[in-house]
Protein backbone atom coordinates (compact mmCIF):
# COMPACT_ATOMS: atom_id res chain seq x y z
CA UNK A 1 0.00 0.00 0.00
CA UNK A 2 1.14 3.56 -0.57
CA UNK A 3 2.86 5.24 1.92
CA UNK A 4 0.83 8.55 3.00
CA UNK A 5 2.75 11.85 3.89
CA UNK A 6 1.11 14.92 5.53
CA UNK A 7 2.52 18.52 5.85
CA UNK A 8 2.10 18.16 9.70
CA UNK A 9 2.79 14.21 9.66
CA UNK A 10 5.69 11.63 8.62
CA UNK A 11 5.96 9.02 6.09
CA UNK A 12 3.61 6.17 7.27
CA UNK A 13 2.15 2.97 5.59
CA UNK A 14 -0.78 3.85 3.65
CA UNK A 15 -3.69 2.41 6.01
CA UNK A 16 -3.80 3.84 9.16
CA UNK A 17 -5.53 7.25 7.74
CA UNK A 18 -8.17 9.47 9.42
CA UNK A 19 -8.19 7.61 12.79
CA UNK A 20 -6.19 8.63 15.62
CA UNK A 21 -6.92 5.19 17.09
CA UNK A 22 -5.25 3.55 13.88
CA UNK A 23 -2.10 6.15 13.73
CA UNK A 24 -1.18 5.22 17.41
CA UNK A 25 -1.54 1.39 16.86
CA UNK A 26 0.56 1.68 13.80
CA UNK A 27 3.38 3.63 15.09
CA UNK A 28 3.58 2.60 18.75
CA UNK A 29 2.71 -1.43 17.93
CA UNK A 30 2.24 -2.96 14.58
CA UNK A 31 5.10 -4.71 13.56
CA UNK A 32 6.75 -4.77 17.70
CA UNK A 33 7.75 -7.72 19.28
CA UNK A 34 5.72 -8.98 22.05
CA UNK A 35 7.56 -9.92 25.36
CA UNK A 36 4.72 -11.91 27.24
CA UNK A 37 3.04 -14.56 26.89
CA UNK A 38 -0.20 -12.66 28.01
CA UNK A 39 0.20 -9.79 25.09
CA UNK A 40 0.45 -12.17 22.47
CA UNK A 41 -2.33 -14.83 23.56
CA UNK A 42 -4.71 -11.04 23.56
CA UNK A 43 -3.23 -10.33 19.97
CA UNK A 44 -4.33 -14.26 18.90
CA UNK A 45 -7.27 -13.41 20.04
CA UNK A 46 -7.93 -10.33 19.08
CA UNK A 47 -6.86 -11.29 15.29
CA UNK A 48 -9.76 -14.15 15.51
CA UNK A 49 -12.44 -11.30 16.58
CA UNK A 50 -11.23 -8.97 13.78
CA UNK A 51 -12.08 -11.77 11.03
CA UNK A 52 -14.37 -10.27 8.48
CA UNK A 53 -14.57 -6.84 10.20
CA UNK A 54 -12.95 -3.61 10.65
CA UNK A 55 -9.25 -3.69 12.43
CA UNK A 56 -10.45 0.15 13.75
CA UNK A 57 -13.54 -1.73 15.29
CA UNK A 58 -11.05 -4.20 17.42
CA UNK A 59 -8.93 -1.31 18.89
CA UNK A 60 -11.94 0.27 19.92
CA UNK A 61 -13.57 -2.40 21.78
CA UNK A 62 -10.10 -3.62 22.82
CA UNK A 63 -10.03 -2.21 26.65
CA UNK A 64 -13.54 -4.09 27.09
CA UNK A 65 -11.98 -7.27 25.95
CA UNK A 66 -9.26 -6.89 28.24
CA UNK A 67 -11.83 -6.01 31.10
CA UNK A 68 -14.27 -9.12 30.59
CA UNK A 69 -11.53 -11.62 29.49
CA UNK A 70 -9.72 -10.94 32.57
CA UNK A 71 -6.95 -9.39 30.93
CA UNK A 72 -6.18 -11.93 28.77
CA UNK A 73 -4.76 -13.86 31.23
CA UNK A 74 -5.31 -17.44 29.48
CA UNK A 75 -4.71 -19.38 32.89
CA UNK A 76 -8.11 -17.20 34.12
CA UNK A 77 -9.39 -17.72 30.70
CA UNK A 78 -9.29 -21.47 30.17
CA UNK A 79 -11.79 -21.87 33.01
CA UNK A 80 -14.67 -19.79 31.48
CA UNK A 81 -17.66 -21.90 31.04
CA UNK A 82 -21.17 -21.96 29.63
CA UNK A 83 -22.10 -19.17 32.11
CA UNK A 84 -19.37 -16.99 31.26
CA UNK A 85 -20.26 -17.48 27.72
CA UNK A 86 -23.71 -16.08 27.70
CA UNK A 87 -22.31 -13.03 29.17
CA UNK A 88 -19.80 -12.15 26.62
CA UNK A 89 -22.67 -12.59 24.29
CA UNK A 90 -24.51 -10.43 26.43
CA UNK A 91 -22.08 -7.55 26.39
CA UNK A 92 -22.29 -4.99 23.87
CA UNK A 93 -19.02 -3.23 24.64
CA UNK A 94 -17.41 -6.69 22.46
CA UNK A 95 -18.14 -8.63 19.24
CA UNK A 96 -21.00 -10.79 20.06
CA UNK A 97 -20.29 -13.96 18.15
CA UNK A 98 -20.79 -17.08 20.01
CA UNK A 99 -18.21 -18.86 17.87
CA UNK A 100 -15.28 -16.24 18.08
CA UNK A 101 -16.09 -16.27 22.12
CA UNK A 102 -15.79 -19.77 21.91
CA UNK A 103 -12.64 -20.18 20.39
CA UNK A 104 -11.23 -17.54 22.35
CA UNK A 105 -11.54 -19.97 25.45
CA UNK A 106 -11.03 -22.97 23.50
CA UNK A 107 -7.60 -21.46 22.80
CA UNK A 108 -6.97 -20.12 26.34
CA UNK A 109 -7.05 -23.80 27.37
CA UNK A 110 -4.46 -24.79 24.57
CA UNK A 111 -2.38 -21.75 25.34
CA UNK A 112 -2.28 -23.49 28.97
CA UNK A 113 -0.90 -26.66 27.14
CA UNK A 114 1.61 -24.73 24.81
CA UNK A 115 3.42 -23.12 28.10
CA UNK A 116 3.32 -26.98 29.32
CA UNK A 117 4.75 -28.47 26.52
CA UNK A 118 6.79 -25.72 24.92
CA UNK A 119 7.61 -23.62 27.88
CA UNK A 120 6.87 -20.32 26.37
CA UNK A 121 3.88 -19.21 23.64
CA UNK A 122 6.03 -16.45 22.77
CA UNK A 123 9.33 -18.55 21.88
CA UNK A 124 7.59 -21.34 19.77
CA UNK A 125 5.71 -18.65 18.23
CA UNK A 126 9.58 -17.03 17.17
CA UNK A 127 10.01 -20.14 14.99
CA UNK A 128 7.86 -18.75 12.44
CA UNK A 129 9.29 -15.60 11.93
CA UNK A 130 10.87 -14.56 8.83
CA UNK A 131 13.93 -13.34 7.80
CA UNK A 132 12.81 -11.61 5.05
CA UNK A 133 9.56 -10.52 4.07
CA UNK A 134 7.56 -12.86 1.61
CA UNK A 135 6.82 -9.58 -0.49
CA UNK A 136 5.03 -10.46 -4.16
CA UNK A 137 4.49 -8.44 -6.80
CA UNK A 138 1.03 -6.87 -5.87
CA UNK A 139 2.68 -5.94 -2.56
CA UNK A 140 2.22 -7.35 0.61
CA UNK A 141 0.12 -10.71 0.42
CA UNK A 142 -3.36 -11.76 2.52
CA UNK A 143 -1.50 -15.33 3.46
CA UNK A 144 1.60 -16.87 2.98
CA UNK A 145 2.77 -20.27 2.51
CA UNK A 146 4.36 -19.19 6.07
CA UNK A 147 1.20 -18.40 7.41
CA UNK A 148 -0.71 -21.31 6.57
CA UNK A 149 1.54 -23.63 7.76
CA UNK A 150 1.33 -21.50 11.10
CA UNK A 151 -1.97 -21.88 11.11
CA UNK A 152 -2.13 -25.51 10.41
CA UNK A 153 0.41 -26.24 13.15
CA UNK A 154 -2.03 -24.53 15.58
CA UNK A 155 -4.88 -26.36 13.99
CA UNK A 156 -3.54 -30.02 14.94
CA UNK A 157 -2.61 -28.51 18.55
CA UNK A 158 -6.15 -27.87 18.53
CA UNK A 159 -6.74 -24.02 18.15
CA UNK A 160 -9.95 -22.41 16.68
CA UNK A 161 -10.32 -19.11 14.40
CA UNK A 162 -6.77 -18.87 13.52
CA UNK A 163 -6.74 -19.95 9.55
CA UNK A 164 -3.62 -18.82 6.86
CA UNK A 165 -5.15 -15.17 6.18
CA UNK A 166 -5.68 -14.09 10.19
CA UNK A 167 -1.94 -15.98 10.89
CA UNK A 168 -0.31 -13.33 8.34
CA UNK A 169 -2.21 -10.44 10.31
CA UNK A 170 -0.59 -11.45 13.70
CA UNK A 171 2.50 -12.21 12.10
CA UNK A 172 2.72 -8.64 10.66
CA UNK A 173 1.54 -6.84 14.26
CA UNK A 174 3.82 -9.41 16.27
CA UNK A 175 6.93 -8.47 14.14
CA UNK A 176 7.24 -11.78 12.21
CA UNK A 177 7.56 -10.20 9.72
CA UNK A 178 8.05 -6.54 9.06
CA UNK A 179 5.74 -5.39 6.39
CA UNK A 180 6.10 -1.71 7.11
CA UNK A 181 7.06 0.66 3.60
CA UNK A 182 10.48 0.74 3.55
CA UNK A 183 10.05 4.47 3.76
CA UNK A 184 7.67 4.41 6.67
CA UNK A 185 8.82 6.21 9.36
CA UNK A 186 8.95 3.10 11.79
CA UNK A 187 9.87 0.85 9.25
CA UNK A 188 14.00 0.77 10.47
CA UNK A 189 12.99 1.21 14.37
CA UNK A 190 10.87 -1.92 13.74
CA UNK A 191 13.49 -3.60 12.01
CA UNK A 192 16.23 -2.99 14.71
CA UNK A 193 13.53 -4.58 17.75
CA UNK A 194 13.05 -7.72 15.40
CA UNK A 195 16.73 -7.95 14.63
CA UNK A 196 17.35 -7.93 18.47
CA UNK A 197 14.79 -9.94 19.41
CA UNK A 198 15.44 -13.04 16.51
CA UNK A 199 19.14 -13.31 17.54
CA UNK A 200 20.13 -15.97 18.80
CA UNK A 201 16.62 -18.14 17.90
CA UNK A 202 16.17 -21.20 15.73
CA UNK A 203 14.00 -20.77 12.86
CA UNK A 204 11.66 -23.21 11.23
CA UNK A 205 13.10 -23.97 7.89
């Protein structure tokens, strides 16, 4: 997408326009590493609400997810039940969609089992980054080959709402891979935290 410049504004990637909401998220997160485990499991989840709507929509409800998903503390989460789920779908201040509520919990409890087995969400998830972005010639892609075998590998662990095209979104916010314009103003700040943060880890071939 084309970068957008303003007389009063840097060079930024051409989407987050007109919204203050959007221009923060862009410049202070999209594309960042995330540190804990509890951050990332809210940006999994948050990337399974956003399917088929508006990005702008999620950041707006976002603090009201946090409040009634305790946080996004998947230990808390993983223990919702039936009770819990009739009011989420009872609360107006989220997306209402029994399904994506659903899943959400569903993959609270396999988050639980990832820390188990793997010892950290965030480190297995720092497999799948990239070292260099899977650019094509229309620009940056909906999916990758990347993607879709992220979100296959989450598939057979067991997680819901999480297919090839919703994998590529979290990769790009969680740093992954950075898809920022090379002229974007964050595009080489972003590049120096992934740097930093991929030394040192083993990468999925």
């Amino acid at each position: 997408m084309k970068s957008t410049e303003t007389a009063d504004s840097p060079t930024r990637c051409g989407w987050p326009t007109g919204h203050e909401d959007y221009l923060d998220y862009h410049d202070n997160e999209w594309g960042r590493p995330t540190t804990s485990d509890h951050l990332l499991f809210e940006k999994i989840c948050l990337e399974g609400f956003q399917s088929g709507l508006s990005w702008l929509t999620i950041l707006r409800k976002r603090n009201r997810f946090r409040e009634v998903f305790a946080g996004f503390d998947f230990t808390k989460v993983a223990h919702f039940g039936e009770s819990d789920v009739e009011r989420l779908l009872d609360d107006a201040g989220i997306i209402r969609h029994r399904g994506k509520i659903e899943a959400a919990i569903n993959n609270a409890q396999r988050a639980v089992e990832m820390v188990e087995s793997e010892g950290s969400i965030v480190d297995w998830v720092w497999e799948w980054a990239v070292e260099i972005p899977e650019r094509q010639d229309g620009g940056i892609p909906a999916q990758t080959d990347r993607s879709a075998a992220l979100a296959k590998d989450l598939k057979k662990r067991g997680w819901k709402f999480f297919g090839p095209t919703t994998a590529y979104a979290f990769m790009q916010s969680e740093g992954l891979t950075n898809d920022h314009d090379d002229d974007c103003f964050v595009q080489v700040a972003c590049e120096k935290e992934r740097t930093k943060f991929l030394k040192g880890r083993k990468l999925r071939p």
